[in-house]
PDB file of N, CA and C in Angstrom:
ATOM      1  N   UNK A   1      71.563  68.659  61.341  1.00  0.00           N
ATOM      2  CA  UNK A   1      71.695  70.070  61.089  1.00  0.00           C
ATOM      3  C   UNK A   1      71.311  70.824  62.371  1.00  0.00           C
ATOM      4  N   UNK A   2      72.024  71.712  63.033  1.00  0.00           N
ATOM      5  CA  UNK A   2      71.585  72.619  64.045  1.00  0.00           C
ATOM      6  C   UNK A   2      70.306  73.174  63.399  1.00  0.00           C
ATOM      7  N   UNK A   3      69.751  73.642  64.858  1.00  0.00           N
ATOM      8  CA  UNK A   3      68.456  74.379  64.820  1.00  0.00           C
ATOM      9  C   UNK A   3      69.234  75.948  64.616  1.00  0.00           C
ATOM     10  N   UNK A   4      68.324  76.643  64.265  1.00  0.00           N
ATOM     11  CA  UNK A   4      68.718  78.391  64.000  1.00  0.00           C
ATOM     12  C   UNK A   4      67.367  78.953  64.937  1.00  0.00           C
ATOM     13  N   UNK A   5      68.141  79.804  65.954  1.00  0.00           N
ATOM     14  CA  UNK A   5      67.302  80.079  66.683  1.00  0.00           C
ATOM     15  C   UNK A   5      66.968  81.633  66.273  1.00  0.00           C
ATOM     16  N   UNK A   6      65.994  82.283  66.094  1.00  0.00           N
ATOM     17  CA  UNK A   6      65.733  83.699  65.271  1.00  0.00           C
ATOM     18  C   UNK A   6      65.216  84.518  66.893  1.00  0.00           C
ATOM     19  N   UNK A   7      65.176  85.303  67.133  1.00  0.00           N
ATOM     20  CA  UNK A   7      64.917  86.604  67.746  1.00  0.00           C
ATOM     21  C   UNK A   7      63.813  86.811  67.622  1.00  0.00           C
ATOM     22  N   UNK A   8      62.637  87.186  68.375  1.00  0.00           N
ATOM     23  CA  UNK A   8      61.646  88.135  68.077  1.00  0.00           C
ATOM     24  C   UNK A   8      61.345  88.776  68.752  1.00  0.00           C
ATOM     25  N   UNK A   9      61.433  90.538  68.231  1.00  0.00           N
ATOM     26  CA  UNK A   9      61.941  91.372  68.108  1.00  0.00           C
ATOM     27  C   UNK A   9      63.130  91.522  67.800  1.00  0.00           C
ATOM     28  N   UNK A  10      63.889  91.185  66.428  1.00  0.00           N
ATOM     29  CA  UNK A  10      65.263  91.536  66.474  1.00  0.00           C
ATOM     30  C   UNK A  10      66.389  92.230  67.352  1.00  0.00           C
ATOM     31  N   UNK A  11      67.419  92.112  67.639  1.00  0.00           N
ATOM     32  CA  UNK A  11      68.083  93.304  68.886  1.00  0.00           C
ATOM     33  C   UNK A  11      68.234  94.627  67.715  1.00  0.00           C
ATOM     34  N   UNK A  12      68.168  95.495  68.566  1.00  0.00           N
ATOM     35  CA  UNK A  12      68.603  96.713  67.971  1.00  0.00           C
ATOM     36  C   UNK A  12      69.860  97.190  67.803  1.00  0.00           C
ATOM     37  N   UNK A  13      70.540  97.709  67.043  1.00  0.00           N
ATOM     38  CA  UNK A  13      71.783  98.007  67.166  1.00  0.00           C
ATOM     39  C   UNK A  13      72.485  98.421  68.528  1.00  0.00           C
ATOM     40  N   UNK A  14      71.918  99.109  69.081  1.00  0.00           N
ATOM     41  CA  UNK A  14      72.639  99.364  70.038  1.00  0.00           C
ATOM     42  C   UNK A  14      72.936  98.084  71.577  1.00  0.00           C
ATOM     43  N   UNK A  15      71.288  96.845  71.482  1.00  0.00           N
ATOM     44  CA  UNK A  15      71.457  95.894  71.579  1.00  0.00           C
ATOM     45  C   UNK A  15      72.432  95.376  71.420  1.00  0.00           C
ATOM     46  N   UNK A  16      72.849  95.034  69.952  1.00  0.00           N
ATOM     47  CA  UNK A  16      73.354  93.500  69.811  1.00  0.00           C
ATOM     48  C   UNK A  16      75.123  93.928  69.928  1.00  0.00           C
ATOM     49  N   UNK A  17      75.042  95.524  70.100  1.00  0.00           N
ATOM     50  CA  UNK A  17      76.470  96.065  70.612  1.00  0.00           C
ATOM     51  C   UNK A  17      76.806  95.930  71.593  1.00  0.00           C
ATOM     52  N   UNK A  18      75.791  95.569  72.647  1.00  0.00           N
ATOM     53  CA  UNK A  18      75.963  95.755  73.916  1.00  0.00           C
ATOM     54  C   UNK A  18      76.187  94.131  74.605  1.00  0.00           C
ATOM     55  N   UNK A  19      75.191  93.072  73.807  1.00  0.00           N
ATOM     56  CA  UNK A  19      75.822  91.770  73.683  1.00  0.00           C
ATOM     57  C   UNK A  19      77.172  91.230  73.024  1.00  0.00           C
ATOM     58  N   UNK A  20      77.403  92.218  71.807  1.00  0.00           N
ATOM     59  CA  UNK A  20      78.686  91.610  71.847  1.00  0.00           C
ATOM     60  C   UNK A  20      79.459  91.941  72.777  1.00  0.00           C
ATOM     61  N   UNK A  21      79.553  93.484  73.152  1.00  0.00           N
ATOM     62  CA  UNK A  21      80.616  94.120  74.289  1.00  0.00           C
ATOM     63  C   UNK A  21      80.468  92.586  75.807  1.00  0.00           C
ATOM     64  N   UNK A  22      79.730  92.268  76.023  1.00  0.00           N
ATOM     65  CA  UNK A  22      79.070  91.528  76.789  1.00  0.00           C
ATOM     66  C   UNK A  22      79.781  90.273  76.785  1.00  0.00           C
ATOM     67  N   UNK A  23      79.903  89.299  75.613  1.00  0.00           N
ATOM     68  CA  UNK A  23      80.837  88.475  75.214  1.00  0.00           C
ATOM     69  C   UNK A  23      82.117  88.288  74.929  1.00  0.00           C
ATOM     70  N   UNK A  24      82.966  89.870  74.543  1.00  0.00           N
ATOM     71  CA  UNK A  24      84.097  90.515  74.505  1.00  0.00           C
ATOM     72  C   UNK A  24      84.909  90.572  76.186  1.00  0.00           C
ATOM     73  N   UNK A  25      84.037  90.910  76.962  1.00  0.00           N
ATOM     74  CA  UNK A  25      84.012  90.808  78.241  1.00  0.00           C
ATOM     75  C   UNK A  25      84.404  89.599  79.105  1.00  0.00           C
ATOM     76  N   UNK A  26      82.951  88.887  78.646  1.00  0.00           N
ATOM     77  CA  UNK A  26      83.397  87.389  79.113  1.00  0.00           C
ATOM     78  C   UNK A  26      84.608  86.796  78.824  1.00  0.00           C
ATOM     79  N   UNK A  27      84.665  86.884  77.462  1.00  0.00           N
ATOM     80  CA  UNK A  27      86.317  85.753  76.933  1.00  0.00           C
ATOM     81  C   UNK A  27      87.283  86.691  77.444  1.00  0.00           C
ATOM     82  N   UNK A  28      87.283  87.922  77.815  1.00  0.00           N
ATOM     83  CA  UNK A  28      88.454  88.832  78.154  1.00  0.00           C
ATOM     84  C   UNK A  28      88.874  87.964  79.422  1.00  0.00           C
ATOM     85  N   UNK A  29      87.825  87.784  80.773  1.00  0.00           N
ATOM     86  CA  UNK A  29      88.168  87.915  81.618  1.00  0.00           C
ATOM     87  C   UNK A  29      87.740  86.529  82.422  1.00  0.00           C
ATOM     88  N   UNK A  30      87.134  85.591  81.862  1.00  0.00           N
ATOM     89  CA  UNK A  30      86.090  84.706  82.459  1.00  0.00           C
ATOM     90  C   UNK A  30      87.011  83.517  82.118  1.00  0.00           C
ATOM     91  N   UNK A  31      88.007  83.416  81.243  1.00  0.00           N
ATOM     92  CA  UNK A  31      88.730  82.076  81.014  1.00  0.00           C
ATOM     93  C   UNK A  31      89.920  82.334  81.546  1.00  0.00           C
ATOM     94  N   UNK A  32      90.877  82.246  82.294  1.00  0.00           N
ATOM     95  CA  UNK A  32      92.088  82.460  82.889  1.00  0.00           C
ATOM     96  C   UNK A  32      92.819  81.627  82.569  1.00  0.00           C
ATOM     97  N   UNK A  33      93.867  80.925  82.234  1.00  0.00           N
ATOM     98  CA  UNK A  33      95.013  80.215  81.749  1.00  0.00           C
ATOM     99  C   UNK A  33      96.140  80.486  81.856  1.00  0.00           C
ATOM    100  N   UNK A  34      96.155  80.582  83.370  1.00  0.00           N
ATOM    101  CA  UNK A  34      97.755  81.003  84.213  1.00  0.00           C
ATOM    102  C   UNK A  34      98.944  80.480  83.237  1.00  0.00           C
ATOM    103  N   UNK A  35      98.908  79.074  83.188  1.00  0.00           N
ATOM    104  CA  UNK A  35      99.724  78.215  82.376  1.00  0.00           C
ATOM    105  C   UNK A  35     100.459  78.304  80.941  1.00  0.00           C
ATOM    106  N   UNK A  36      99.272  79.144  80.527  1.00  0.00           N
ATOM    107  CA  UNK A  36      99.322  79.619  79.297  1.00  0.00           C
ATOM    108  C   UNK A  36      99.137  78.551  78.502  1.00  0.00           C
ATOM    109  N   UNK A  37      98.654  77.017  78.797  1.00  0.00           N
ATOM    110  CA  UNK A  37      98.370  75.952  78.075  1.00  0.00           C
ATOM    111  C   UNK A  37      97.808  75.822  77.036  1.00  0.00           C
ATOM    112  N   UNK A  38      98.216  75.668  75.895  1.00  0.00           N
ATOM    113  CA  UNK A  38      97.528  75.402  74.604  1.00  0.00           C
ATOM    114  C   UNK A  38      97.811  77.162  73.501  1.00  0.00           C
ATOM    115  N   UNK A  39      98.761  77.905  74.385  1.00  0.00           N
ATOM    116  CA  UNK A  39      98.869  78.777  73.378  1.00  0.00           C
ATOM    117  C   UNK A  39      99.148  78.961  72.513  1.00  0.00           C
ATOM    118  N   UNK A  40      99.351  79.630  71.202  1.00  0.00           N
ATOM    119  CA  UNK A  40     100.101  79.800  70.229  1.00  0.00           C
ATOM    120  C   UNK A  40     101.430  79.980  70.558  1.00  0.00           C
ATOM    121  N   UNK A  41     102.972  79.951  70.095  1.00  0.00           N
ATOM    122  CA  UNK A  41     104.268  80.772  69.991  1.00  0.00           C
ATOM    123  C   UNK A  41     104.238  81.846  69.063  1.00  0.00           C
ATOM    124  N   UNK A  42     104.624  82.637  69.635  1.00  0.00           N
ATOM    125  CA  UNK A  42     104.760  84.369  68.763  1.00  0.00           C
ATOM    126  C   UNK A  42     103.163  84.759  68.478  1.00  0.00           C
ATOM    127  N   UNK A  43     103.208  85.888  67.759  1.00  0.00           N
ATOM    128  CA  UNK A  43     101.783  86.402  67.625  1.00  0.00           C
ATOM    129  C   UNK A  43     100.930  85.716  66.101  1.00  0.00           C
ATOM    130  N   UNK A  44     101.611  85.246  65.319  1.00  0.00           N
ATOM    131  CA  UNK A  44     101.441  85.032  63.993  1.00  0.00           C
ATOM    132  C   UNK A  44      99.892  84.615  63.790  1.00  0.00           C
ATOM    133  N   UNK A  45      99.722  83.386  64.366  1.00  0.00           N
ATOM    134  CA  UNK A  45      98.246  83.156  64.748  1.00  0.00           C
ATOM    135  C   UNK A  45      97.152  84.227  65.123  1.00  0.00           C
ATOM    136  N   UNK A  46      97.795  84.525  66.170  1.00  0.00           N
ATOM    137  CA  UNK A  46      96.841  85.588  66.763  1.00  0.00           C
ATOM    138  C   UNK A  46      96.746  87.122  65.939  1.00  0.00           C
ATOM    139  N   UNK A  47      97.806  87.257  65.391  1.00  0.00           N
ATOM    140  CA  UNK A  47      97.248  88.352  64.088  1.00  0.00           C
ATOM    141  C   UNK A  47      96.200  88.239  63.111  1.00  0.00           C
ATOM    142  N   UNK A  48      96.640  86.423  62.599  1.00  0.00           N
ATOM    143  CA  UNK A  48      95.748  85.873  61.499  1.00  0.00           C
ATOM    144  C   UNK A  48      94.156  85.802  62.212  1.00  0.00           C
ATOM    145  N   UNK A  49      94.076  85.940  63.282  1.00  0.00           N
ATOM    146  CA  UNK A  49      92.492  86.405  63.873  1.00  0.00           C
ATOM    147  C   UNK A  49      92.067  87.710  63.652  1.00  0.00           C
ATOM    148  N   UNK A  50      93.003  88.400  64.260  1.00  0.00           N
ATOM    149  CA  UNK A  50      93.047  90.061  64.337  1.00  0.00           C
ATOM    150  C   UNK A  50      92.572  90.727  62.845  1.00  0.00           C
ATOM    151  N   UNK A  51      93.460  89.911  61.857  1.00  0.00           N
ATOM    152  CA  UNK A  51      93.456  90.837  60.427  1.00  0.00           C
ATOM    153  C   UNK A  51      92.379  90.194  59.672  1.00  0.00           C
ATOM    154  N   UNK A  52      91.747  88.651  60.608  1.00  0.00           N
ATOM    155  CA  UNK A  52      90.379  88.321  59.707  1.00  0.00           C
ATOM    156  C   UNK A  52      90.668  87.450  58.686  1.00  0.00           C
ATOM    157  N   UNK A  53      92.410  86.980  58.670  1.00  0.00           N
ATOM    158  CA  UNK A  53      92.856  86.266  57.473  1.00  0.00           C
ATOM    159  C   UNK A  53      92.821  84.313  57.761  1.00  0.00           C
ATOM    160  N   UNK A  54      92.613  84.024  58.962  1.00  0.00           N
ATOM    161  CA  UNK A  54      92.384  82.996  59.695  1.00  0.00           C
ATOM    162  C   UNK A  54      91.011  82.450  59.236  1.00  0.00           C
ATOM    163  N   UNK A  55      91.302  80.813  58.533  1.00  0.00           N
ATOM    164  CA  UNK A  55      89.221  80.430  58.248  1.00  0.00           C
ATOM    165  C   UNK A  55      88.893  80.453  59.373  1.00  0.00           C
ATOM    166  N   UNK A  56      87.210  80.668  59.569  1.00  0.00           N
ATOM    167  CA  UNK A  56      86.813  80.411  61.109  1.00  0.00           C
ATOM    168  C   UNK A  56      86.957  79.019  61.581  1.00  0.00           C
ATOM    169  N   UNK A  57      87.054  78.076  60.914  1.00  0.00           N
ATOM    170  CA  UNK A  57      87.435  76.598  61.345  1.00  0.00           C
ATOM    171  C   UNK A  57      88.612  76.640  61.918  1.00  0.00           C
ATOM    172  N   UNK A  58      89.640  77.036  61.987  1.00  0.00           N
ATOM    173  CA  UNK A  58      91.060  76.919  62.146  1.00  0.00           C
ATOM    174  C   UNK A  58      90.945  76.852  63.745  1.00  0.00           C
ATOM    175  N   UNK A  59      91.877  75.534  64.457  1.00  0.00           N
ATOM    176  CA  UNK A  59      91.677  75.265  65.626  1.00  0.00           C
ATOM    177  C   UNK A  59      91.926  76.559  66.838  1.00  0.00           C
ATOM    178  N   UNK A  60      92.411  77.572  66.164  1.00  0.00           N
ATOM    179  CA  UNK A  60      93.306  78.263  67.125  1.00  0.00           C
ATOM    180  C   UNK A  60      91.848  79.335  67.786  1.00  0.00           C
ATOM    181  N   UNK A  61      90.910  79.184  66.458  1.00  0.00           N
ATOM    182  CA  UNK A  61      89.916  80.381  67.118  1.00  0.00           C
ATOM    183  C   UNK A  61      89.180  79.916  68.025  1.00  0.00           C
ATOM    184  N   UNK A  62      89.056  78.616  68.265  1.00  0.00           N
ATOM    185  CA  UNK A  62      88.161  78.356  69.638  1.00  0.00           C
ATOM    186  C   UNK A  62      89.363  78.219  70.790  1.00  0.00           C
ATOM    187  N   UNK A  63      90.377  78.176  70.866  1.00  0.00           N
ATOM    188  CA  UNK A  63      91.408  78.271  71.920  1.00  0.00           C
ATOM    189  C   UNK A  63      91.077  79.648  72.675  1.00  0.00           C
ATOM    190  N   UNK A  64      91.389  80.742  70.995  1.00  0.00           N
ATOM    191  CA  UNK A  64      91.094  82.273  71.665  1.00  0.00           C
ATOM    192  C   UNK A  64      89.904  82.016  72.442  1.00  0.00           C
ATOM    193  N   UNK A  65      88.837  82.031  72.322  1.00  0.00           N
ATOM    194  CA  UNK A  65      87.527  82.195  72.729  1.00  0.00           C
ATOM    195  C   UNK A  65      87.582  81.687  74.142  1.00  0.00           C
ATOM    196  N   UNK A  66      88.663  80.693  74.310  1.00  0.00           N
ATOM    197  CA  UNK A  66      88.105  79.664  75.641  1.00  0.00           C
ATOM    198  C   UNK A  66      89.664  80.552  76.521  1.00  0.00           C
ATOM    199  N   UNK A  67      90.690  81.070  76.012  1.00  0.00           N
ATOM    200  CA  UNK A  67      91.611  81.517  76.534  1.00  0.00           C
ATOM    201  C   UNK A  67      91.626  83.310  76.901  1.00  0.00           C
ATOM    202  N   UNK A  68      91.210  83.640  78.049  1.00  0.00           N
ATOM    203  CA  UNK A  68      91.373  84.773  78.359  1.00  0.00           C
ATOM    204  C   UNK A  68      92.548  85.691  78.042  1.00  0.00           C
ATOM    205  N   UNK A  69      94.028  84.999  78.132  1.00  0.00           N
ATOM    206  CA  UNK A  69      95.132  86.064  77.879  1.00  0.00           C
ATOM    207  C   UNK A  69      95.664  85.829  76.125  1.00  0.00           C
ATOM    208  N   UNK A  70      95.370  85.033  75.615  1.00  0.00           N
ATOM    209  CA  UNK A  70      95.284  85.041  74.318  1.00  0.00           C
ATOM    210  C   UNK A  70      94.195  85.702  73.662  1.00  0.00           C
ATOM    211  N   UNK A  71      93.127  86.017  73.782  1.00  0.00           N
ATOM    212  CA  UNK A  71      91.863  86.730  74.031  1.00  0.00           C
ATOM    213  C   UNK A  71      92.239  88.222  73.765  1.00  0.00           C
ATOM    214  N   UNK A  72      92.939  88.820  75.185  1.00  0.00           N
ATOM    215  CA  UNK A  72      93.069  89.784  75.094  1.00  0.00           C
ATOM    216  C   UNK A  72      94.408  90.093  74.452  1.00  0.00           C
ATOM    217  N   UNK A  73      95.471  89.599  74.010  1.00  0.00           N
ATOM    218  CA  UNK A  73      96.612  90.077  73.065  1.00  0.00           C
ATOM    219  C   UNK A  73      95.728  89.900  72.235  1.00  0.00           C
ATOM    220  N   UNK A  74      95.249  89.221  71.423  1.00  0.00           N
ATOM    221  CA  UNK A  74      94.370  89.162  70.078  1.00  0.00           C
ATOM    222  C   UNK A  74      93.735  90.718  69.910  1.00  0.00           C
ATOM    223  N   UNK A  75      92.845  90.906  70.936  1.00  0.00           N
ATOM    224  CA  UNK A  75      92.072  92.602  70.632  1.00  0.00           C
ATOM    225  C   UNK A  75      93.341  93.620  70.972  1.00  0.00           C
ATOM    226  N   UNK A  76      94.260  93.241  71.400  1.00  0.00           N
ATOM    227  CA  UNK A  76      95.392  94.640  71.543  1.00  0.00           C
ATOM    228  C   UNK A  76      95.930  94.273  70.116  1.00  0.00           C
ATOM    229  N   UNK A  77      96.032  93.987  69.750  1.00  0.00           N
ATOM    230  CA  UNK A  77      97.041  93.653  67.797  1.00  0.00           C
ATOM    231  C   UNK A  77      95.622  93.915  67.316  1.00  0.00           C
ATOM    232  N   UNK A  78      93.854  93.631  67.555  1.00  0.00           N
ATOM    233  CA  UNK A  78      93.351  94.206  66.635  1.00  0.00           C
ATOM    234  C   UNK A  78      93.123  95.989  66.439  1.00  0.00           C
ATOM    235  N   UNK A  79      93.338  96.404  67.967  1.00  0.00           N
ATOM    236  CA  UNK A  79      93.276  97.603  68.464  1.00  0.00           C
ATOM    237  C   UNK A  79      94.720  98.600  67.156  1.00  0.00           C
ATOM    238  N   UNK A  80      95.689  97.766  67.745  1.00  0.00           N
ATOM    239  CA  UNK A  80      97.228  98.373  66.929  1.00  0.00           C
ATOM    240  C   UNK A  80      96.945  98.353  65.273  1.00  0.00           C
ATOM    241  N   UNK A  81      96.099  97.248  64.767  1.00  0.00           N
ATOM    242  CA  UNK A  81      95.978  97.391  63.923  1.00  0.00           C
ATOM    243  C   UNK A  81      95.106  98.386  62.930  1.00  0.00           C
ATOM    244  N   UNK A  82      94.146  98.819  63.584  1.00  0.00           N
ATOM    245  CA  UNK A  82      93.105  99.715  63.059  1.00  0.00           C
ATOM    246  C   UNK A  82      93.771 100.830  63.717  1.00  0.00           C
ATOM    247  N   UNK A  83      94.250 100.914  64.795  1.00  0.00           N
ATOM    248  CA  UNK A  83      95.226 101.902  64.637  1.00  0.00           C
ATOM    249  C   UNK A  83      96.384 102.483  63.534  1.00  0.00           C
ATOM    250  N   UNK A  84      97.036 101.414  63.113  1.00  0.00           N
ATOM    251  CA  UNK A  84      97.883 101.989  62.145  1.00  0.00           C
ATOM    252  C   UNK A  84      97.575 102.331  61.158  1.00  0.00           C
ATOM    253  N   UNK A  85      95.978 101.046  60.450  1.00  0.00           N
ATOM    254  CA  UNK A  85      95.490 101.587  59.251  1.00  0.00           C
ATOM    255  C   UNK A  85      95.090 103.005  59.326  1.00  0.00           C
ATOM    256  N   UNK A  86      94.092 103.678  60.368  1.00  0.00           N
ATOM    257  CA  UNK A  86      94.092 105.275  60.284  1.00  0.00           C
ATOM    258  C   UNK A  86      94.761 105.640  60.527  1.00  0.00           C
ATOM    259  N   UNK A  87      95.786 105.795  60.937  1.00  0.00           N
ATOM    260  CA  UNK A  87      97.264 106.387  60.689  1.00  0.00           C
ATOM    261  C   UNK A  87      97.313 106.594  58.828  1.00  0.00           C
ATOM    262  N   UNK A  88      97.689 105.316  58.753  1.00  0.00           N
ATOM    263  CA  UNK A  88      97.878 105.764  56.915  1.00  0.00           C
ATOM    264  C   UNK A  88      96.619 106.384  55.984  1.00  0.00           C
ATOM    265  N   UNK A  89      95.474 105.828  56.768  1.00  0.00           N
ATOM    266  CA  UNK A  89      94.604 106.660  55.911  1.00  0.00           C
ATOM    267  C   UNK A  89      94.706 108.376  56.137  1.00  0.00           C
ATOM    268  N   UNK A  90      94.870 108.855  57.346  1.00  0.00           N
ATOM    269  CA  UNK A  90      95.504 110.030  57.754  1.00  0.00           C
ATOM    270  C   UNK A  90      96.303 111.086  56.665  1.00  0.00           C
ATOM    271  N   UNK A  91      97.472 109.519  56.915  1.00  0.00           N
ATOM    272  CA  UNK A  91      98.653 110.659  56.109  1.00  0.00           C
ATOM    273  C   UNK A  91      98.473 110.529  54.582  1.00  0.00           C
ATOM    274  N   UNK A  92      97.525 109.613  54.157  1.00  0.00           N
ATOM    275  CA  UNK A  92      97.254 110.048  52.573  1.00  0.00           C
ATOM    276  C   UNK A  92      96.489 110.823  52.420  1.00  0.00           C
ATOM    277  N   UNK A  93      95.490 110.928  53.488  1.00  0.00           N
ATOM    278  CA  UNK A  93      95.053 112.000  52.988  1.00  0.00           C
ATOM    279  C   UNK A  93      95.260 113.805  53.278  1.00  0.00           C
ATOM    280  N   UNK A  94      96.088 113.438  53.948  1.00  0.00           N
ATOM    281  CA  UNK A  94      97.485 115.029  54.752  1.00  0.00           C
ATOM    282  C   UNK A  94      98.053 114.888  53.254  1.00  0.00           C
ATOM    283  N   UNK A  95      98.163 114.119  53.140  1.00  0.00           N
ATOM    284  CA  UNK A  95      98.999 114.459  52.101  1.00  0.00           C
ATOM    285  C   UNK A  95      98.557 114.767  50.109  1.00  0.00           C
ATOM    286  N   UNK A  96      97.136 114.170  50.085  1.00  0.00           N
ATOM    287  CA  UNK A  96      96.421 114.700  48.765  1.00  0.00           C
ATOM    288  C   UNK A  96      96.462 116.019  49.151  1.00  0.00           C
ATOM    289  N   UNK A  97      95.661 116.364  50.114  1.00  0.00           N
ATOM    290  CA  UNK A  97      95.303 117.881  50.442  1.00  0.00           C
ATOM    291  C   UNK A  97      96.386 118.602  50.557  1.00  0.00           C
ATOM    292  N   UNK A  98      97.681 118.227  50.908  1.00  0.00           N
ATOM    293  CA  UNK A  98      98.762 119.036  50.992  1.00  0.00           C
ATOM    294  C   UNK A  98      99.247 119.443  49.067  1.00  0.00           C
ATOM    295  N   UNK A  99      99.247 118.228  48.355  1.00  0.00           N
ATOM    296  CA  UNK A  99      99.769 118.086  47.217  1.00  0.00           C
ATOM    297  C   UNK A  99      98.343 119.267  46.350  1.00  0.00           C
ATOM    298  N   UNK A 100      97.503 118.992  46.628  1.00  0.00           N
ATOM    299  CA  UNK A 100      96.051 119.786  46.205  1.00  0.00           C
ATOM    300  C   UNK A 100      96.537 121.113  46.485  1.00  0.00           C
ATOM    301  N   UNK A 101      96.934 121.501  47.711  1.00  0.00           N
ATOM    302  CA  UNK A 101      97.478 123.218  48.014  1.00  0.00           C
ATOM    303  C   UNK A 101      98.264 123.436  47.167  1.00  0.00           C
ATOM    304  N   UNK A 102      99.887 122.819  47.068  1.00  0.00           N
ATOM    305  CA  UNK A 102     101.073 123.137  46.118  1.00  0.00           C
ATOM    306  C   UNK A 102     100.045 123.219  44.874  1.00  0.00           C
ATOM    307  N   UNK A 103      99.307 122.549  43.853  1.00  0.00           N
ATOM    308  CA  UNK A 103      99.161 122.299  43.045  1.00  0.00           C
ATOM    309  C   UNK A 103      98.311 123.705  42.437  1.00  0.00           C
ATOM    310  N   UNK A 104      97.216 124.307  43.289  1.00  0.00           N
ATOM    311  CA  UNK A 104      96.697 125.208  42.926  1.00  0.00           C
ATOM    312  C   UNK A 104      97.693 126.686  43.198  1.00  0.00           C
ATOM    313  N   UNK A 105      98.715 126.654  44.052  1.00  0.00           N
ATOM    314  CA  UNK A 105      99.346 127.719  44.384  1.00  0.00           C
ATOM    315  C   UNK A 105     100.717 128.064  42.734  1.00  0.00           C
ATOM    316  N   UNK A 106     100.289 127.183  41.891  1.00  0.00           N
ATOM    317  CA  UNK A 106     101.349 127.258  41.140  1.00  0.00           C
ATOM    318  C   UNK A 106     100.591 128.275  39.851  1.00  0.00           C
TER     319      UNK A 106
END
């Protein structure tokens, strides 16, 4: 069984933000794979990271981790993606409040 190594002093939030940004960093830029060796084809994989639908066992997530340009398409599709979701959360709610105006103007 691995050891569990605990903190003392816990990090603080703004800490353990700043370690992840820190590690986000590293795999961005610290693994290079000119070759593109061992990538996925198409994004399909690399969404199933992005959207969180991927088990963490699945071979492809330690590829990301060790692959810098798979790495970073992975956070641009997670970027697009939380992008689009507020987009729709947006326009539903443009649009209760719009339906809420008609509704009392009647």
């Amino acid at each position: 069984m691995a050891k569990v190594i605990t903190l003392n002093p816990p990090l603080s939030r703004r800490e353990e933000r700043a370690l992840i940004r820190a590690f986000q960093l590293s795999a961005a830029n610290d693994y290079p794979n000119p070759d593109r060796t061992g990538c996925p084809k198409g994004v399909a994989l690399l969404k199933g990271i992005a959207t969180k639908k991927l088990a963490p066992s699945h071979p492809i997530i330690q590829h990301v981790a060790e692959c810098s340009p798979c790495f970073r398409e992975m956070m641009h599709l997670r970027r697009d993606l939380n992008t689009l979701r507020f987009l729709k959360m947006a326009a539903a709610t443009l649009t209760i409040a719009l339906m809420a105006v008609l509704i009392k103007k009647r």
